[in-house]
N, C-alpha and C. Protein backbone atom coordinates (compact mmCIF):
# COMPACT_ATOMS: atom_id res chain seq x y z
N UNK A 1 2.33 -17.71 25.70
CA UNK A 1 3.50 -17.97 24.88
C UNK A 1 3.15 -17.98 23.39
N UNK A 2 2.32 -18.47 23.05
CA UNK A 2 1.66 -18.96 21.50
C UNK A 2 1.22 -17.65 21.21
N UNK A 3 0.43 -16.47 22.28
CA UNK A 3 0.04 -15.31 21.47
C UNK A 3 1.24 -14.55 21.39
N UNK A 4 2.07 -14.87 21.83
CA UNK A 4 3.74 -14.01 21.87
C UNK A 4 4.01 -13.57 20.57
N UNK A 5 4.47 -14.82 20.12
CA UNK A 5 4.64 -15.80 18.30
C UNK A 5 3.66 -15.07 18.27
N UNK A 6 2.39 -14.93 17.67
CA UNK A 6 1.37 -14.50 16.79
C UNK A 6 1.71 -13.13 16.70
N UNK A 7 1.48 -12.17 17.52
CA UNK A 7 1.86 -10.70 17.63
C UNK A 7 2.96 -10.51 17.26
N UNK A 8 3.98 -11.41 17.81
CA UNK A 8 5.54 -10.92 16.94
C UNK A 8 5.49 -11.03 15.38
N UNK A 9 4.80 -12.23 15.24
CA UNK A 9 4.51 -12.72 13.38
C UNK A 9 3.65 -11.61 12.83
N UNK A 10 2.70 -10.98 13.47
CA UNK A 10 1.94 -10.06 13.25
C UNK A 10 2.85 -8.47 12.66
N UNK A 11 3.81 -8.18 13.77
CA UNK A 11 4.74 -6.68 13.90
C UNK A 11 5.72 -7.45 12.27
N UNK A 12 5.95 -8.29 12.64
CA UNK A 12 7.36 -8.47 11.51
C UNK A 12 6.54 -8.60 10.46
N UNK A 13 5.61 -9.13 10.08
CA UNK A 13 4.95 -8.83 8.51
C UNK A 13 4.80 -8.07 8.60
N UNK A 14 4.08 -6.85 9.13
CA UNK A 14 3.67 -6.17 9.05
C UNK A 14 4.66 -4.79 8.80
N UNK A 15 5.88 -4.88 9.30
CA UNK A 15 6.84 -4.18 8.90
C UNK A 15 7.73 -4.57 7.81
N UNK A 16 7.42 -6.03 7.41
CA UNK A 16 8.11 -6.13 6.41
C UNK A 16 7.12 -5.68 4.83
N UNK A 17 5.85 -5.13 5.48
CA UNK A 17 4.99 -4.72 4.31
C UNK A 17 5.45 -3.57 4.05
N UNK A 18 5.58 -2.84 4.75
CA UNK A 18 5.67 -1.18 5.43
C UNK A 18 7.14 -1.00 4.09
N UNK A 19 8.27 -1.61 4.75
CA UNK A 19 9.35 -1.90 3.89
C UNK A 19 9.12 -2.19 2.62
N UNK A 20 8.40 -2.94 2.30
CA UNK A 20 8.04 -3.11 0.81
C UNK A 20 7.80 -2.03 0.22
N UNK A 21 6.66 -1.03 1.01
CA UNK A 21 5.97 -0.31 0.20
C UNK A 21 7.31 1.24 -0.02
N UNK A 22 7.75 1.29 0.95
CA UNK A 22 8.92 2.27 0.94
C UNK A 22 9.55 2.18 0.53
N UNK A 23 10.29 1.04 -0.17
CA UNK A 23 11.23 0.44 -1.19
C UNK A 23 10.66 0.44 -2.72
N UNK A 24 9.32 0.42 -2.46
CA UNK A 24 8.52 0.48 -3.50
C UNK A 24 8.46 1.58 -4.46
N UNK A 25 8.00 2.61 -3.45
CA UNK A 25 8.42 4.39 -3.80
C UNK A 25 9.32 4.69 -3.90
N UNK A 26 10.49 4.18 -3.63
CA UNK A 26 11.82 4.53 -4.04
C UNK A 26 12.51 4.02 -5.33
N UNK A 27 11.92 2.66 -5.60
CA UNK A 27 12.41 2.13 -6.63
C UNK A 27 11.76 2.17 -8.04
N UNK A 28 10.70 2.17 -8.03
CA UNK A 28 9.74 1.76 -9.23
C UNK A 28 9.71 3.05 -9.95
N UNK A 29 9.69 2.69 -11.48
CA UNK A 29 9.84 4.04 -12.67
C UNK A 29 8.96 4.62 -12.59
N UNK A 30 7.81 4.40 -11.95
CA UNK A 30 6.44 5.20 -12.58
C UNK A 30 5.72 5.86 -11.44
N UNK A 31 4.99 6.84 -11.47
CA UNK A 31 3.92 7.41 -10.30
C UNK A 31 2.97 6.59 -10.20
N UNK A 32 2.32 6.33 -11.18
CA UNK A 32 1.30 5.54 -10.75
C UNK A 32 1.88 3.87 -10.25
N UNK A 33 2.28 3.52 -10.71
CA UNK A 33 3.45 2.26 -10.13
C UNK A 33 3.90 2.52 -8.54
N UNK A 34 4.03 3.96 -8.36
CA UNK A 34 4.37 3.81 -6.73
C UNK A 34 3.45 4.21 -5.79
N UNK A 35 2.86 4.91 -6.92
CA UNK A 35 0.91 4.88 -5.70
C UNK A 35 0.72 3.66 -5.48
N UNK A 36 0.90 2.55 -6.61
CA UNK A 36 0.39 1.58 -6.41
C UNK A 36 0.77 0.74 -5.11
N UNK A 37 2.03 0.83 -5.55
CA UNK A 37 2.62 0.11 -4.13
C UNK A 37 2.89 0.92 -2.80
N UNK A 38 2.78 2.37 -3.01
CA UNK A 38 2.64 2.46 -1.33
C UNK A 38 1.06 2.25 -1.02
N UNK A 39 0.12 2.18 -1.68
CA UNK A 39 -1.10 2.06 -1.23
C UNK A 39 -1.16 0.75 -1.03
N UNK A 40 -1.18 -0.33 -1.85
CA UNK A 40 -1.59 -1.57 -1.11
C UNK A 40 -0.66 -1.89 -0.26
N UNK A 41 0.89 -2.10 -0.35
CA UNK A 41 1.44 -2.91 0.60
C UNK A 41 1.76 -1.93 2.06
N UNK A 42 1.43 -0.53 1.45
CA UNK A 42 1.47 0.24 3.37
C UNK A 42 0.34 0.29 4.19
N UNK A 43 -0.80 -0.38 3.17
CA UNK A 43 -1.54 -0.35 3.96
C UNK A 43 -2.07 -1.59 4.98
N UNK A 44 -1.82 -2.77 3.65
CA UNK A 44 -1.80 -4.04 4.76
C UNK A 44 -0.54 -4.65 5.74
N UNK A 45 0.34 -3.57 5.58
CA UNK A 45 1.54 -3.48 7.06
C UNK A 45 0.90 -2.72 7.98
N UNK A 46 0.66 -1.55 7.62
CA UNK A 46 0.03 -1.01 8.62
C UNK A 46 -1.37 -1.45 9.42
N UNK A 47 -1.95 -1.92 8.71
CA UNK A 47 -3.54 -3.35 9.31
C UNK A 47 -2.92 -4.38 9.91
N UNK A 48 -1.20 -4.51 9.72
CA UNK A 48 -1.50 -6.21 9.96
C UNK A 48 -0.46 -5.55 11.80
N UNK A 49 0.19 -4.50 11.71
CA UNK A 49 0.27 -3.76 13.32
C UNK A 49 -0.68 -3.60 13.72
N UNK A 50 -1.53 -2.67 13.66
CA UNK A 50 -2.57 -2.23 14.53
C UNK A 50 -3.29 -3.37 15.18
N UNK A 51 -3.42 -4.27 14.25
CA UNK A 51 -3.89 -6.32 14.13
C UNK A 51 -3.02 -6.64 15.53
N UNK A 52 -2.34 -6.39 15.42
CA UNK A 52 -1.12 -6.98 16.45
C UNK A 52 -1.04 -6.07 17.61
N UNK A 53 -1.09 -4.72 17.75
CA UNK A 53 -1.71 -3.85 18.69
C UNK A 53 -3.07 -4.52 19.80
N UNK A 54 -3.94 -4.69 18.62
CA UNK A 54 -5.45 -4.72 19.64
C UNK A 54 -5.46 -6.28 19.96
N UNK A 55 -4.40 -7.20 19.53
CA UNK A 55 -4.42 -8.55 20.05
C UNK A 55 -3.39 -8.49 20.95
N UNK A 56 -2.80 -7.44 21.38
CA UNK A 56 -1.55 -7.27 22.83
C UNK A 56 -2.39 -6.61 23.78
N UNK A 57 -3.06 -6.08 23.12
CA UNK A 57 -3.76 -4.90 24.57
C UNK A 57 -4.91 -5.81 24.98
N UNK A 58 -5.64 -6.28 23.90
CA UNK A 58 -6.81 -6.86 24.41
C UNK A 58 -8.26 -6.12 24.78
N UNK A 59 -8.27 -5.18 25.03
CA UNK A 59 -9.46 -4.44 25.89
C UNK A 59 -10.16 -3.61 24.65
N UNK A 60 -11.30 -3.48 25.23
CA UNK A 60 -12.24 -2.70 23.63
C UNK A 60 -11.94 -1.64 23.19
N UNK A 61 -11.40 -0.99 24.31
CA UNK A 61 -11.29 0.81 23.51
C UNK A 61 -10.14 0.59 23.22
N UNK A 62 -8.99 -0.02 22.92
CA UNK A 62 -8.26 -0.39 21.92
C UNK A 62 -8.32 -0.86 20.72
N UNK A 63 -9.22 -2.13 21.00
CA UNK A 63 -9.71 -3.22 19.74
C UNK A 63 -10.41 -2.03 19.25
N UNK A 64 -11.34 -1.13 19.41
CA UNK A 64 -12.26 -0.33 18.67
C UNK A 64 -11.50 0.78 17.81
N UNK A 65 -10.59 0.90 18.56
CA UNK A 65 -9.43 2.12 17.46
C UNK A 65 -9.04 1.20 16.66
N UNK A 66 -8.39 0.60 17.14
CA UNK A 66 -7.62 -0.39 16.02
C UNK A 66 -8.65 -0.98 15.13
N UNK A 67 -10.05 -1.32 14.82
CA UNK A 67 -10.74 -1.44 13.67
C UNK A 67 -10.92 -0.15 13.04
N UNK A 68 -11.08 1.33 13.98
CA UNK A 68 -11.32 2.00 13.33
C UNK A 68 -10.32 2.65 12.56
N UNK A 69 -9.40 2.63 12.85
CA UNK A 69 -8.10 2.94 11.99
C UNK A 69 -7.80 1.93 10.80
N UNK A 70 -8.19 0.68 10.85
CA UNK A 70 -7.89 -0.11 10.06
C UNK A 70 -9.25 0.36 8.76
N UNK A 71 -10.26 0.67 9.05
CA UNK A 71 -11.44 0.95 8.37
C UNK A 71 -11.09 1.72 7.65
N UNK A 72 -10.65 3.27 8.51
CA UNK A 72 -10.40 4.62 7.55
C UNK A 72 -9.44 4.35 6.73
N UNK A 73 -7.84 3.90 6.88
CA UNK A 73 -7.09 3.48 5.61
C UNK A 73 -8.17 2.11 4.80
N UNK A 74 -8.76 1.57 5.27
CA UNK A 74 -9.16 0.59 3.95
C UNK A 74 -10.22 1.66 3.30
N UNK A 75 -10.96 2.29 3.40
CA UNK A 75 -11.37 3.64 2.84
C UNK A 75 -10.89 5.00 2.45
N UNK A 76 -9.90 5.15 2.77
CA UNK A 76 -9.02 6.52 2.64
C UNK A 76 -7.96 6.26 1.58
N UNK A 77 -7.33 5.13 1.42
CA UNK A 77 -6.20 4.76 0.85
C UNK A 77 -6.85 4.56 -0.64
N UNK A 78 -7.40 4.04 -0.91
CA UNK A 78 -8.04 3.86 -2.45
C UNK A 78 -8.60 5.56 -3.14
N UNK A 79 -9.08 5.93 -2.37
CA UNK A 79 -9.51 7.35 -3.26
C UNK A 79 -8.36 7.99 -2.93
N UNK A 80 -7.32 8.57 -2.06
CA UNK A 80 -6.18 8.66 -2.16
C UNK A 80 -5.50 8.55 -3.38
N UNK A 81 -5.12 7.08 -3.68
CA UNK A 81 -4.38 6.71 -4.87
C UNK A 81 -5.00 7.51 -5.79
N UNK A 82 -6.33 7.48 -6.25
CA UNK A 82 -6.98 7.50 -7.52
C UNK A 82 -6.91 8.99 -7.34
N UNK A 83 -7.05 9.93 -6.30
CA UNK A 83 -6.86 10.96 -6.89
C UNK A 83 -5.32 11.77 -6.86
N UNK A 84 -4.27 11.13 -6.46
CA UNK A 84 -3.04 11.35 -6.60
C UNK A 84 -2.87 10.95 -8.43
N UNK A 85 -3.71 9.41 -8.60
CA UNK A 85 -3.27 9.38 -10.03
C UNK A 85 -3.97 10.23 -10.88
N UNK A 86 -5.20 10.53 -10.64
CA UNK A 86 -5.80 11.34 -11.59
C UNK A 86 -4.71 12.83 -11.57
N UNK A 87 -4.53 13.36 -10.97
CA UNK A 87 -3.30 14.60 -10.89
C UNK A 87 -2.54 14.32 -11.48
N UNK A 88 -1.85 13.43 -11.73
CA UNK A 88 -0.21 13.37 -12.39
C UNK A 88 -0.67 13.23 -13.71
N UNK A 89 -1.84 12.35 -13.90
CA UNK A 89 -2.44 12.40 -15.26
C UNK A 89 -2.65 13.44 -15.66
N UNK A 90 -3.14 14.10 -15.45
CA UNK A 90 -3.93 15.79 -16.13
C UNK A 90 -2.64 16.92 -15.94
N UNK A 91 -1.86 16.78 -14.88
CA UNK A 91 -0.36 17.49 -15.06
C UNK A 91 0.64 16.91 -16.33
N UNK A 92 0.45 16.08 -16.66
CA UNK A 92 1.02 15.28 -18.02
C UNK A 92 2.60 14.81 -17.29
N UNK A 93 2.20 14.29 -16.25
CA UNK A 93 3.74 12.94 -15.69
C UNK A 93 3.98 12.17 -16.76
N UNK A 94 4.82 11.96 -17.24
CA UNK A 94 5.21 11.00 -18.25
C UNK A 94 5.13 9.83 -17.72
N UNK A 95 4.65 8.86 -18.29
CA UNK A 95 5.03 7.48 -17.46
C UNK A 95 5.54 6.65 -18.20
N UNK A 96 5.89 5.61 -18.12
CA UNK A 96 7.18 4.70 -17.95
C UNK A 96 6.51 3.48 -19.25
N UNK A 97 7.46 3.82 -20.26
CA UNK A 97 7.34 3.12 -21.51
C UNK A 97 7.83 1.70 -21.46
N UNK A 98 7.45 0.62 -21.63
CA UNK A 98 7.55 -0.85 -22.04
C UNK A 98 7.96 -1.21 -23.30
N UNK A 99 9.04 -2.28 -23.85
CA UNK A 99 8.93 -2.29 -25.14
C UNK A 99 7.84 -3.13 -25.17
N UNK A 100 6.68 -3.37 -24.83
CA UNK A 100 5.50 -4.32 -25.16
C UNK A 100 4.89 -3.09 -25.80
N UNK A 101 4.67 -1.83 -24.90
CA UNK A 101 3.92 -0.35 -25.59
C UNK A 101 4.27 -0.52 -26.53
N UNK A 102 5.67 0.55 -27.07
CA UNK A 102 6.34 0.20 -27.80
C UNK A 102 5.83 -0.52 -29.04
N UNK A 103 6.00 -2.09 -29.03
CA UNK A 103 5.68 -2.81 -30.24
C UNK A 103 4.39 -2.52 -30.68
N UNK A 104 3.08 -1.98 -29.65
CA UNK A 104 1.79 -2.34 -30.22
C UNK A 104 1.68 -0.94 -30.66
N UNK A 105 2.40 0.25 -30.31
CA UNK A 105 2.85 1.34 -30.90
C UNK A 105 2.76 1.44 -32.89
N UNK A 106 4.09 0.18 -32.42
CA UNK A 106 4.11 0.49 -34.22
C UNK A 106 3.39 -0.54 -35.16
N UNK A 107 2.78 -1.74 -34.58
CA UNK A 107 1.73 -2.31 -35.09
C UNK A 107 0.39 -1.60 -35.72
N UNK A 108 0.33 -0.66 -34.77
CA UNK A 108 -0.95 0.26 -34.96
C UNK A 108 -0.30 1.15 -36.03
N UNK A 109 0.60 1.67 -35.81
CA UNK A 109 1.03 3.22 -36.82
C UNK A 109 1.20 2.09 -38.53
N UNK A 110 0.96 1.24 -38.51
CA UNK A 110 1.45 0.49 -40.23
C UNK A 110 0.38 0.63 -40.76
């Protein structure tokens, strides 16, 4: 009963990360702003299922995918980002001006 609750608590964060990060990419002004957030928060939705996977099944050649899947995105997902951002950088993406930029903009130009 108690691992029921855990695995269910497990799927629902874990989709409510997933959601974050997809809401994330949809909403946020910037590329690098939405690398950002589909990389961290899709990835610890997606760790915190698979988490919840190999604690339903139980047996090793499950538990063993499910670390190893959890491994390759905690390794795959970071150079990912960085080289999605390095691209948009060197393609010249405009990104998303602040009036904080802005002010230190014209502090500097006086």
């Amino acid at each position: 009963m108690l691992m029921e609750y855990i695995i269910a608590g497990l799927i629902i964060s874990g989709g409510f990360f997933c959601f974050v990060a997809g809401l994330g990419v949809l909403r946020l002004p910037d590329v690098l702003i939405r690398m950002h957030a589909s990389t961290k928060a899709g990835t610890l939705g997606a760790g915190l299922i698979l988490i919840a996977v190999a604690v339903f099944f139980g047996d090793i050649p499950t538990i063993t995918r499910a670390v190893a899947t959890i491994l390759f995105l905690l390794i795959t997902a970071p150079v990912a980002a960085h080289m999605i951002g390095r691209a948009a950088f060197r393609a010249g993406v405009p990104l998303w001006q602040t009036k904080i930029e802005e002010g230190a903009r014209e502090k500097l130009s006086r």
